[in-house]
Structures are given as structure tokens and as C-alpha cells.
Protein backbone atom coordinates (compact mmCIF):
# COMPACT_ATOMS: atom_id res chain seq x y z
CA UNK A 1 4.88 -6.27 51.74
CA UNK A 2 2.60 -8.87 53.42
CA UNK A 3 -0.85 -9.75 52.38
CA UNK A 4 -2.77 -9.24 55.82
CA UNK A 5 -6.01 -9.85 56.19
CA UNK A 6 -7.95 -8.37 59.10
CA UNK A 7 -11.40 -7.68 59.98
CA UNK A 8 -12.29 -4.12 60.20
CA UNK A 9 -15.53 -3.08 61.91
CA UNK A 10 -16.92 -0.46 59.49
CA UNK A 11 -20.29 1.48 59.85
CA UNK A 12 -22.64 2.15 56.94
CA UNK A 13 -25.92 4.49 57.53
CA UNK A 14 -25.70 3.34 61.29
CA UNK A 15 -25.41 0.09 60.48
CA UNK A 16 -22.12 -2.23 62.25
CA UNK A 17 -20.53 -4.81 59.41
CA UNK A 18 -17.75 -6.69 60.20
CA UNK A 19 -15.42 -7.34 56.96
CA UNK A 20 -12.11 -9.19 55.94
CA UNK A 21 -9.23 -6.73 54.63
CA UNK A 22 -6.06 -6.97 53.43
CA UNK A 23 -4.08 -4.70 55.64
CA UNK A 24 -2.62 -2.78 52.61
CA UNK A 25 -6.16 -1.85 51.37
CA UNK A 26 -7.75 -0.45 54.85
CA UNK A 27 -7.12 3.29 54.16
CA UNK A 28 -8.75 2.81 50.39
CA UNK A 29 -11.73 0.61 52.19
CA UNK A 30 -12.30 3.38 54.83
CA UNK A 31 -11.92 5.65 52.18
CA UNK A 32 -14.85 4.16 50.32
CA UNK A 33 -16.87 3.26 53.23
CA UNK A 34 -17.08 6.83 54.09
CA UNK A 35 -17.94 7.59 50.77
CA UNK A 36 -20.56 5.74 50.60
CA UNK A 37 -22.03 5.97 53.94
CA UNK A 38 -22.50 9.46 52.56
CA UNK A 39 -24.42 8.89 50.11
CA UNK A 40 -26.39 6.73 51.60
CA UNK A 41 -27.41 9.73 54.04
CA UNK A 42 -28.14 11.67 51.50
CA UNK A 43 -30.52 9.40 50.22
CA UNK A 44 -32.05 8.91 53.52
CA UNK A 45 -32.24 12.13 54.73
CA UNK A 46 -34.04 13.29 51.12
CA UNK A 47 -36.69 11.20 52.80
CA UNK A 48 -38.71 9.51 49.57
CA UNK A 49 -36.71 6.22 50.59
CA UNK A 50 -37.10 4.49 53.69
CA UNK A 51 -35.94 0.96 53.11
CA UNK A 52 -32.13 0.16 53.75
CA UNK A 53 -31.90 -1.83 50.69
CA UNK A 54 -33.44 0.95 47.99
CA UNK A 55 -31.03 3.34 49.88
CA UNK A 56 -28.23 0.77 49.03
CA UNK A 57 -29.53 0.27 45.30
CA UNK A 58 -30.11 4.16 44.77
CA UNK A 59 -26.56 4.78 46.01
CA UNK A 60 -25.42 2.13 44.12
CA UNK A 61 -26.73 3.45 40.44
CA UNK A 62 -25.80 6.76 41.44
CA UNK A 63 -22.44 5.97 42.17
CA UNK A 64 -22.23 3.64 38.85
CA UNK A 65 -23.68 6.47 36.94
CA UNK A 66 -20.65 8.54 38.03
CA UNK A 67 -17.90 5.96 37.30
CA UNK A 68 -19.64 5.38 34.33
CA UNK A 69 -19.61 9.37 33.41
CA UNK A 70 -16.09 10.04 33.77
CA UNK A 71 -13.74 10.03 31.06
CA UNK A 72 -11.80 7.25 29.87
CA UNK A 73 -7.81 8.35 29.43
CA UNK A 74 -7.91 10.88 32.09
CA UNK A 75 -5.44 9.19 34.48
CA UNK A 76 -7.69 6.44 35.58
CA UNK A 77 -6.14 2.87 35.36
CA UNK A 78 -9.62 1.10 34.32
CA UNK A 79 -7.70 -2.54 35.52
CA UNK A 80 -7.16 -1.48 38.52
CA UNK A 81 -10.55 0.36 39.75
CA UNK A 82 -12.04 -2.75 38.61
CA UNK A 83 -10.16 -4.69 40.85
CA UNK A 84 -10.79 -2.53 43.80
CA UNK A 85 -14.53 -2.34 43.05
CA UNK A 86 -14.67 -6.49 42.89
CA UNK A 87 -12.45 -6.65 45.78
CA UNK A 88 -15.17 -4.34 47.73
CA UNK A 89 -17.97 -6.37 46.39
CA UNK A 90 -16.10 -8.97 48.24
CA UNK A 91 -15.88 -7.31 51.10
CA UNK A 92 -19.50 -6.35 50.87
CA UNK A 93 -20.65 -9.90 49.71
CA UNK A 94 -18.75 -11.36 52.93
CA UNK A 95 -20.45 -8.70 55.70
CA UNK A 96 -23.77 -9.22 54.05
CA UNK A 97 -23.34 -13.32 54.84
CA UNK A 98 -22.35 -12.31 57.94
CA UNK A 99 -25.25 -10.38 58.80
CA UNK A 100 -27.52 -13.20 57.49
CA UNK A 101 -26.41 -15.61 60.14
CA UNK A 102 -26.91 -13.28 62.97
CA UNK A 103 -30.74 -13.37 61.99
């Protein structure tokens, strides 16, 4: 198997980011964008938040909290969801950079 990387166009709480992806990780990326485009809704649409950014940090602790809740032995291969999350913080870190420049 290759290591592809593509940009995917992804869209978080109506927002367009453009990110690089390795083509074997685009279902798990979409998987998570989705995820936490939901969130992020939620947040929104409770309406006690309006800025993009406290959205982002709310669904951000929430999110940890629940990673951070589940227990350890139950099937979950700590090494690698630790990779995946610093591989999306990647991802994240690079469309965020991205966005900077177009402003």
C-alpha cells in the first residue's frame, strides 16, 4: 500500500478547509470530520456560544473529556488513537495556516 497524500475539501460548522491526507486515512478523517462537525452544531445551536473558536474549544474539551472517560483495556490500542489524533491535529494545524493566508 502507497502513502498518498491528497487534499480533501472537508466542511466543519459551514465552514470550507482544505487539508492534506494520506489516501489510506480519508474514510477515518471523514469519519471524524463528521463527528465533529456535529458537535460543533450542537454547541451552536444550544445558542450560549456564538464565536467559532469557543465552539471549537467547547467541542474540543468535550470530546477530550470523553476519550479521557473511557476505559483503558477495553479494546482500544492507546498507540494508535494517539497517532490518529496527532495526525488530525496535523491535518487541522495545516487547514488552519491555510485559512490564515487567505485573510
Amino acid at each position: 500500500m502507497t502513502n498518498t497524500t491528497k487534499t480533501l475539501e472537508i466542511k466543519i460548522l459551514d465552514r470550507e478547509l482544505r487539508i492534506a491526507c494520506p489516501e489510506e486515512e480519508r474514510g477515518q478523517l471523514l469519519d471524524a470530520v463528521a463527528y465533529l462537525d456535529k458537535r460543533m452544531s450542537e454547541i451552536r445551536d444550544a445558542g450560549k456560544i456564538a464565536s467559532v473558536e469557543r465552539i471549537a474549544l467547547m467541542a474540543a474539551l468535550n470530546i477530550t473529556h470523553e476519550l479521557l472517560g473511557m476505559k483503558v483495556g477495553r479494546g482500544i490500542d492507546l498507540s494508535d488513537f494517539k497517532r490518529r489524533i496527532d495526525s488530525m491535529q496535523a491535518a487541522i494545524d495545516e487547514a488552519l495556516a491555510e485559512q490564515d493566508t487567505l485573510f
